[in-house]
C-alpha atoms as a PDB file:
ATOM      1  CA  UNK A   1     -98.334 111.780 150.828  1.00  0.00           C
ATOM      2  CA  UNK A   2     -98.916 110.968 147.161  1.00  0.00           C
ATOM      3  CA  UNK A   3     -95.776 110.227 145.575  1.00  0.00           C
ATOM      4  CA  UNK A   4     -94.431 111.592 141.925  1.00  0.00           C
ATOM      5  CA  UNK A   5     -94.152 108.067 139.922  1.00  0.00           C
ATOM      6  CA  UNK A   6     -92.462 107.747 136.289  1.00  0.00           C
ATOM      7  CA  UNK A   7     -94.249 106.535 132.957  1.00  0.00           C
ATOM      8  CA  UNK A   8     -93.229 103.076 133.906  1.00  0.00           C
ATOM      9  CA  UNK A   9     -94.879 103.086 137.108  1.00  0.00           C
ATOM     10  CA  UNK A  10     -97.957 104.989 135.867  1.00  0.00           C
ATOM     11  CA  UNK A  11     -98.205 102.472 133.425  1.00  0.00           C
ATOM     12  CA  UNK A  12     -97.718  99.701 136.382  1.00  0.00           C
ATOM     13  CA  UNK A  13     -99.897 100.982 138.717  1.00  0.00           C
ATOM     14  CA  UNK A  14    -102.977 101.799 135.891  1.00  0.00           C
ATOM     15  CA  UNK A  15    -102.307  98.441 134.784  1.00  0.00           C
ATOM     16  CA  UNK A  16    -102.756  96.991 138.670  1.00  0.00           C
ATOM     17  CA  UNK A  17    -106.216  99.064 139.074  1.00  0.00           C
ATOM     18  CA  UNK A  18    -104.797 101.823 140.502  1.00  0.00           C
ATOM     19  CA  UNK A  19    -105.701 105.586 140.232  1.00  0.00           C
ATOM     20  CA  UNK A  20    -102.875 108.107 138.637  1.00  0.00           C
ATOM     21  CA  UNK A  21    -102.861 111.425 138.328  1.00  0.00           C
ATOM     22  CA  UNK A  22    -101.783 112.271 134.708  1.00  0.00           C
ATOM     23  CA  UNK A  23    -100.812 115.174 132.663  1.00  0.00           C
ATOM     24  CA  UNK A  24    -102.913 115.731 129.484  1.00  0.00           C
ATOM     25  CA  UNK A  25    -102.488 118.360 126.759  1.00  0.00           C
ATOM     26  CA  UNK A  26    -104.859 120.778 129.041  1.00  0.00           C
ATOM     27  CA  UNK A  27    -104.939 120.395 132.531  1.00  0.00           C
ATOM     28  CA  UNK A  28    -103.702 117.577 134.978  1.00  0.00           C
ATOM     29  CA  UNK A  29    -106.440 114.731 135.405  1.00  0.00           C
ATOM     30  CA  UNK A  30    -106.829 111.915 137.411  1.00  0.00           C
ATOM     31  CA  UNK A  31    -106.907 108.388 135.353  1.00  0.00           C
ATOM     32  CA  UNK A  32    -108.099 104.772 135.722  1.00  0.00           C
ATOM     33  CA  UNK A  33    -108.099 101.845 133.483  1.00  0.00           C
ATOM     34  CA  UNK A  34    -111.448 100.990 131.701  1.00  0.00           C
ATOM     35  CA  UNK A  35    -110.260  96.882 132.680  1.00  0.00           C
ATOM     36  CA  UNK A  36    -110.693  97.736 136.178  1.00  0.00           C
ATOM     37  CA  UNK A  37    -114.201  98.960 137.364  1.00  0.00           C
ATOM     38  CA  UNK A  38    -113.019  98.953 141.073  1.00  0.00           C
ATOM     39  CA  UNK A  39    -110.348 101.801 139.705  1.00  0.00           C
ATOM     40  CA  UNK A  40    -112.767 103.783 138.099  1.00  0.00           C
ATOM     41  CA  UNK A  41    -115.602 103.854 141.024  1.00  0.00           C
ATOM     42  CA  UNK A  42    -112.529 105.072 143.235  1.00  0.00           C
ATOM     43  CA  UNK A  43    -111.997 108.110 140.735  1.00  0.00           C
ATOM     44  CA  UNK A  44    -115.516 109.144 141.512  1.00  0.00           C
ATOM     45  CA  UNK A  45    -114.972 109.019 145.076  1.00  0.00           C
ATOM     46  CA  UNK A  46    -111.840 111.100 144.877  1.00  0.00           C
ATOM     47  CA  UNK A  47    -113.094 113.602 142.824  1.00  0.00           C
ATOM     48  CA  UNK A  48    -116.361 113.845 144.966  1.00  0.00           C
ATOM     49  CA  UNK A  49    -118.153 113.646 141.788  1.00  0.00           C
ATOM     50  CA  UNK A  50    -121.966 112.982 140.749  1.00  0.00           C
ATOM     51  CA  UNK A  51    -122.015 109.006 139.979  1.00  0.00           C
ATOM     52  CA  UNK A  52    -124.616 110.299 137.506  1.00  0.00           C
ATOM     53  CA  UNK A  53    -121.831 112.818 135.451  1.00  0.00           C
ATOM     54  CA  UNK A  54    -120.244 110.119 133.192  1.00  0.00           C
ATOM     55  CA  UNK A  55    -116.324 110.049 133.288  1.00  0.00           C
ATOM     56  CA  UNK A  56    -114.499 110.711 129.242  1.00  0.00           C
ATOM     57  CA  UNK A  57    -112.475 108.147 127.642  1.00  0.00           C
ATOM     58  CA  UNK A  58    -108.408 108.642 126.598  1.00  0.00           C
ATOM     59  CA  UNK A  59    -107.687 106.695 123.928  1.00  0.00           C
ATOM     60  CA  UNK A  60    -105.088 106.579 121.800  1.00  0.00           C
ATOM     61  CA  UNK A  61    -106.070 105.785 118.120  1.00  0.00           C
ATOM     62  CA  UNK A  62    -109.109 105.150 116.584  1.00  0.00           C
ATOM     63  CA  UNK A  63    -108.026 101.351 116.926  1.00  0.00           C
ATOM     64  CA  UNK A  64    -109.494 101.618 120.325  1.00  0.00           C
ATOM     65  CA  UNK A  65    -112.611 102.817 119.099  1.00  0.00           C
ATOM     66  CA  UNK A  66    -113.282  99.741 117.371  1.00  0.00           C
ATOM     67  CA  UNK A  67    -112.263  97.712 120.223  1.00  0.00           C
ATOM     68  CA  UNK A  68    -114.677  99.160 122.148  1.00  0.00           C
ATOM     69  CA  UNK A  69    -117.545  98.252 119.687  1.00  0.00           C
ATOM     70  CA  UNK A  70    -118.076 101.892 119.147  1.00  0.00           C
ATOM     71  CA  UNK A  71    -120.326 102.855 116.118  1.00  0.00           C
ATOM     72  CA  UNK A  72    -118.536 106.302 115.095  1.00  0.00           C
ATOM     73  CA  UNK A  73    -121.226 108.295 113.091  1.00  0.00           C
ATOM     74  CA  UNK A  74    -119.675 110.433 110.057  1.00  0.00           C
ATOM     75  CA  UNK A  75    -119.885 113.692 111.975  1.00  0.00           C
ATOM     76  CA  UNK A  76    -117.699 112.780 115.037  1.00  0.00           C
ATOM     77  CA  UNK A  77    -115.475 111.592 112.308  1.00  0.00           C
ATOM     78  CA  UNK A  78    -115.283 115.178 110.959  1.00  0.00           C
ATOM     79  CA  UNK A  79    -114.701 116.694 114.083  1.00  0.00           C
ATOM     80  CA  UNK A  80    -112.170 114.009 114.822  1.00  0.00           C
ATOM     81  CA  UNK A  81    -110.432 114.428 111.718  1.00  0.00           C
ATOM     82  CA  UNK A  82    -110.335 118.463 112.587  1.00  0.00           C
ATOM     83  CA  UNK A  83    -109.249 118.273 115.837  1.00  0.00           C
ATOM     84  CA  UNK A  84    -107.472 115.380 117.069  1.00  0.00           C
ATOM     85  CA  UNK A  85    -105.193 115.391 118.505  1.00  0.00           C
ATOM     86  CA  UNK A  86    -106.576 117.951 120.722  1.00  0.00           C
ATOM     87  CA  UNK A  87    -108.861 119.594 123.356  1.00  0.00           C
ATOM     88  CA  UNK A  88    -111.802 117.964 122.029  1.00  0.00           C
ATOM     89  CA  UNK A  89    -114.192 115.352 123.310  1.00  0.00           C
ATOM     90  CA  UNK A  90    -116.863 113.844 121.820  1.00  0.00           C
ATOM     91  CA  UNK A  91    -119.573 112.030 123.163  1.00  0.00           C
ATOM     92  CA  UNK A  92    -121.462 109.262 121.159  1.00  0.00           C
ATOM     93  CA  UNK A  93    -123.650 106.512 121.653  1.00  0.00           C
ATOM     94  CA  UNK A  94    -122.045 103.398 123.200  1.00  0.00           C
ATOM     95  CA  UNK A  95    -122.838  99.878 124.110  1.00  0.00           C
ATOM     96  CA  UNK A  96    -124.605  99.663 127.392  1.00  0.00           C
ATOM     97  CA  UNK A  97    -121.983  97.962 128.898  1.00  0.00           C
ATOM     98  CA  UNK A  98    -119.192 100.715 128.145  1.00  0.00           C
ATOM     99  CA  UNK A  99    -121.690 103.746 129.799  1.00  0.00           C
ATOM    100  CA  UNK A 100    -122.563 101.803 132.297  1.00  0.00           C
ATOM    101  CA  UNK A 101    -118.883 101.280 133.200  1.00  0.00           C
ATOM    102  CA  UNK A 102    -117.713 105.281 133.127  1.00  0.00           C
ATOM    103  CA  UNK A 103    -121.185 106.452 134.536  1.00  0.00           C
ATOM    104  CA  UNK A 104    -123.383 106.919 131.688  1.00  0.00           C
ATOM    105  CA  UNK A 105    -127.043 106.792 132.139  1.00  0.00           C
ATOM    106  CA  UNK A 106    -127.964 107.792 128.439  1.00  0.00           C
ATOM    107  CA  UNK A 107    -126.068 105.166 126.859  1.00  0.00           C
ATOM    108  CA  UNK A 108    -123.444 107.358 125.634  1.00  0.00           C
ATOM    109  CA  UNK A 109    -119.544 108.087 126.189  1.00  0.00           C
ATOM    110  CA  UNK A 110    -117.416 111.068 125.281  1.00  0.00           C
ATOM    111  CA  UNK A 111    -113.691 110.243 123.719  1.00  0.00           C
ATOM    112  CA  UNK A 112    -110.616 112.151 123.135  1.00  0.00           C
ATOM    113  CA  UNK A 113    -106.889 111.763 121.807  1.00  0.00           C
ATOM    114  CA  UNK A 114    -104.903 114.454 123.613  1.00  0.00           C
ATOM    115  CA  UNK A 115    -102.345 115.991 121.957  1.00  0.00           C
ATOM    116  CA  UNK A 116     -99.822 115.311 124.458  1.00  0.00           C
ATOM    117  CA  UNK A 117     -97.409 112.721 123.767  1.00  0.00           C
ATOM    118  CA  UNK A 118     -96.638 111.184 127.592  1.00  0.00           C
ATOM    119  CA  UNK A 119    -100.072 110.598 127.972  1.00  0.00           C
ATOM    120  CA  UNK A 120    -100.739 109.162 124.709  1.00  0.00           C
ATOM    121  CA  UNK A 121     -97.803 106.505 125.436  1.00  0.00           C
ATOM    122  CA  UNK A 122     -99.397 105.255 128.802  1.00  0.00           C
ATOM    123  CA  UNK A 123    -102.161 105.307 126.877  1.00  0.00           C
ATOM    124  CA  UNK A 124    -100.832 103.328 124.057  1.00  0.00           C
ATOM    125  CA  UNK A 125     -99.855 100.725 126.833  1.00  0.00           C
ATOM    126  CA  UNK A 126    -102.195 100.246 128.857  1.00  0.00           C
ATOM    127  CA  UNK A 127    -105.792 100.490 126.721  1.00  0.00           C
ATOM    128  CA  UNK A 128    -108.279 103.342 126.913  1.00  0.00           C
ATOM    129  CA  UNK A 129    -108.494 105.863 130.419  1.00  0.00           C
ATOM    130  CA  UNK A 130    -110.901 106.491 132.135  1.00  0.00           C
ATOM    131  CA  UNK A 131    -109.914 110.628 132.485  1.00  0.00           C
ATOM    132  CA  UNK A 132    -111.128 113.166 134.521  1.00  0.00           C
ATOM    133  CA  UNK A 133    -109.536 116.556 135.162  1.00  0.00           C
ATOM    134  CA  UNK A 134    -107.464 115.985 138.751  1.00  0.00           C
ATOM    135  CA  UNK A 135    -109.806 118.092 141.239  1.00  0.00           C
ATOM    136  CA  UNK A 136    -113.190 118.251 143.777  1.00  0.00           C
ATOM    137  CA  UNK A 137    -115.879 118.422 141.542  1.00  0.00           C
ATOM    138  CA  UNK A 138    -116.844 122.133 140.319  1.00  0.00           C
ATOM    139  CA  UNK A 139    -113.221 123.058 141.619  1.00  0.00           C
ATOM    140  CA  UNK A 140    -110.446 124.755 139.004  1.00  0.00           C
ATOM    141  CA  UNK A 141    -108.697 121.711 137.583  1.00  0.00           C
ATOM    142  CA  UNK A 142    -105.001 121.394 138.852  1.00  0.00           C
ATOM    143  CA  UNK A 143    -102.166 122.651 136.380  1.00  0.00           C
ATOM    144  CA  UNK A 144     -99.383 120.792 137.753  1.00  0.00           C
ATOM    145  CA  UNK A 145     -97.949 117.719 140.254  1.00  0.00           C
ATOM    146  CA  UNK A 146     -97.704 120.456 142.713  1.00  0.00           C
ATOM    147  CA  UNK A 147    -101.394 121.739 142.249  1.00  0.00           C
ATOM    148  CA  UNK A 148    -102.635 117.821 142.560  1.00  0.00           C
ATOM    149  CA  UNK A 149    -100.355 117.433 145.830  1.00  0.00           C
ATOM    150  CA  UNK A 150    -101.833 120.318 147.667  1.00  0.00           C
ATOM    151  CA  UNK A 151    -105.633 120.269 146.832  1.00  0.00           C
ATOM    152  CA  UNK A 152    -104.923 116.380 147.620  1.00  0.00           C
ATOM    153  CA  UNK A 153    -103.104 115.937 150.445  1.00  0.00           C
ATOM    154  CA  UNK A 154    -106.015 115.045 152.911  1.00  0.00           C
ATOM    155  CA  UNK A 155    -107.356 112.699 150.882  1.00  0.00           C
ATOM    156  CA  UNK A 156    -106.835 109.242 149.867  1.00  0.00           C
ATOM    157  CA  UNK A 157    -106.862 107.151 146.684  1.00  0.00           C
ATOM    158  CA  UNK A 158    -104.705 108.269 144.300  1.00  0.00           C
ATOM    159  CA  UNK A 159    -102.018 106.135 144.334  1.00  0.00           C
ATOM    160  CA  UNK A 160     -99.204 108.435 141.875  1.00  0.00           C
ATOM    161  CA  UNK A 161     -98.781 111.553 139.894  1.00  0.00           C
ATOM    162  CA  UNK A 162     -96.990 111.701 136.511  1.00  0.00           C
ATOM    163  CA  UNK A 163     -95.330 114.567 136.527  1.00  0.00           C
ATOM    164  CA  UNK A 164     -95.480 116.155 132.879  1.00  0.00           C
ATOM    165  CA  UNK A 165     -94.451 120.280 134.329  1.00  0.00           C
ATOM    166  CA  UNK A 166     -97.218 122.724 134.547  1.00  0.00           C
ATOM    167  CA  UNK A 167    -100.204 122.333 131.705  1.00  0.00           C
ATOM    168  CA  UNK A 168    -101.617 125.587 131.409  1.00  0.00           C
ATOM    169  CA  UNK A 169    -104.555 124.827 128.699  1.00  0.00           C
ATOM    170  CA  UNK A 170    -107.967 125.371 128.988  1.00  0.00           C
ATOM    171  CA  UNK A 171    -110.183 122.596 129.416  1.00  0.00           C
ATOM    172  CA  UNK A 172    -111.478 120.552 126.367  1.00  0.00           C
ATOM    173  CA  UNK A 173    -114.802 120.951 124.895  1.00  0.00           C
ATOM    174  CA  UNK A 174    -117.454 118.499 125.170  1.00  0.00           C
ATOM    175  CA  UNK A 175    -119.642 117.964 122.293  1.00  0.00           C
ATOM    176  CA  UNK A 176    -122.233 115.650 121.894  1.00  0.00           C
ATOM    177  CA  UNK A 177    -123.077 113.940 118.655  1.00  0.00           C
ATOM    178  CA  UNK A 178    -126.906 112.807 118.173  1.00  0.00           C
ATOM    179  CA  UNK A 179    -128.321 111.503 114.603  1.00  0.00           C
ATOM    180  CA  UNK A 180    -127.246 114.708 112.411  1.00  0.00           C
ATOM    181  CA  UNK A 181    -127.408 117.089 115.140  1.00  0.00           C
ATOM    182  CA  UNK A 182    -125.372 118.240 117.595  1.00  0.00           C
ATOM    183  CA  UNK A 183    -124.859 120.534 120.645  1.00  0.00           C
ATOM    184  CA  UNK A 184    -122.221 121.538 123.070  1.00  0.00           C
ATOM    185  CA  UNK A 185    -122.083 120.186 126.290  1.00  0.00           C
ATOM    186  CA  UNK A 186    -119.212 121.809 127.641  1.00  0.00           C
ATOM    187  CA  UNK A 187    -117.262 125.252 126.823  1.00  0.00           C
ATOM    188  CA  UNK A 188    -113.729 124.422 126.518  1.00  0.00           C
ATOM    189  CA  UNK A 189    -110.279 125.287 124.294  1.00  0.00           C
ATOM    190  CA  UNK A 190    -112.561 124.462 121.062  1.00  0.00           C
ATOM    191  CA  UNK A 191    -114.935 127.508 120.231  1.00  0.00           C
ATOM    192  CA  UNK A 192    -118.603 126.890 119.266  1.00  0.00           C
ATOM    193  CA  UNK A 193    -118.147 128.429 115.808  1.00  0.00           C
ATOM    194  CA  UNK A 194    -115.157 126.712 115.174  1.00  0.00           C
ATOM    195  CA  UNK A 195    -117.316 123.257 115.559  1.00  0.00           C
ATOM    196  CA  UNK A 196    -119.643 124.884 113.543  1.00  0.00           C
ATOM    197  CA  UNK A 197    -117.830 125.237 110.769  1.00  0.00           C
ATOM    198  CA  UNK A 198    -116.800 122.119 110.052  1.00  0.00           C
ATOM    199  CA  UNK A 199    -120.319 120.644 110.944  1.00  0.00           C
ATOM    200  CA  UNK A 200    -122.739 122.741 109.386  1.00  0.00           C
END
């Protein structure tokens, strides 16, 4: 049976290449360090999803960003500015090395700060996540610790749940930043014509 773990040991276990289940400002997701490729391959084996359907990134300031070599072009900057913290994430070009590692195969990666302060903290302390929302691919996302035990109580791999109460949010928006155009990958909490106007 997974077990319900506190910060400290969500932190511990991430830290150790472990998968967590986490609460972010949406839904409940499951979570793996970007210093441990092992972690993240097990997330995709968890979540039964395509190796091909890259995995976001949690970060927790634009610090990490940098540290990740990331070139951030001046309109993910204005969407960033708009909406983070928030149900937002947006996907730019990356080194190879960084898509290769969440699943990428169009060198690119999509990033988010939630605005959820429990996450940000193991966030803070262990370096950028790896962050997927906690359930079988094409599945409705879990909402709570309770949710994440039941839908994964036959299978292994993830190795604690942080339990942050129920998250009832819809789930981010994916948006995809290209040159000087853009285009919506995902529908989420963020409308289209909200994007739009700060972009066009």
């Amino acid at each position: 049976m997974i077990h319900v773990v506190n910060s400290e040991e969500a932190v511990r276990l991430l830290s150790e290449g472990h998968v967590v289940a986490v609460p972010t400002d949406t839904v409940y997701g499951l979570a793996a360090s970007l210093e441990h490729p092992r972690a993240i391959e097990r997330l995709f084996e968890i979540k039964r999803r395509p190796l091909t359907l890259a995995l976001p990134v949690i970060i927790e300031s634009f610090g990490s960003i940098e540290k990740l070599r990331v070139n951030w072009p001046e309109q993910a900057q204005r969407l960033s500015d708009a909406f983070w913290p928030g149900a937002l994430t947006v996907v730019v070009a990356v080194p190879y090395e960084l898509a290769d590692l969440v699943g990428s195969s169009h060198d690119t990666a999509g990033f988010r700060i939630p605005n959820d302060e429990l996450l940000l903290d193991v966030a803070r302390r262990v370096g950028p996540l790896a962050v997927s929302s906690a359930n079988e691919h094409g599945d409705e996302p879990c909402h709570s610790a309770a949710d994440v035990m039941t839908d994964f109580a036959q299978r292994d791999g993830i190795d604690g749940i942080l339990d942050g109460g129920v998250r009832s949010g819809e789930v981010s928006t994916v948006v995809e930043i290209s040159g000087t155009t853009w285009r919506v990958l995902r529908s989420g909490a963020i409308k289209e014509d909200e994007l739009a106007r700060v972009l066009d």
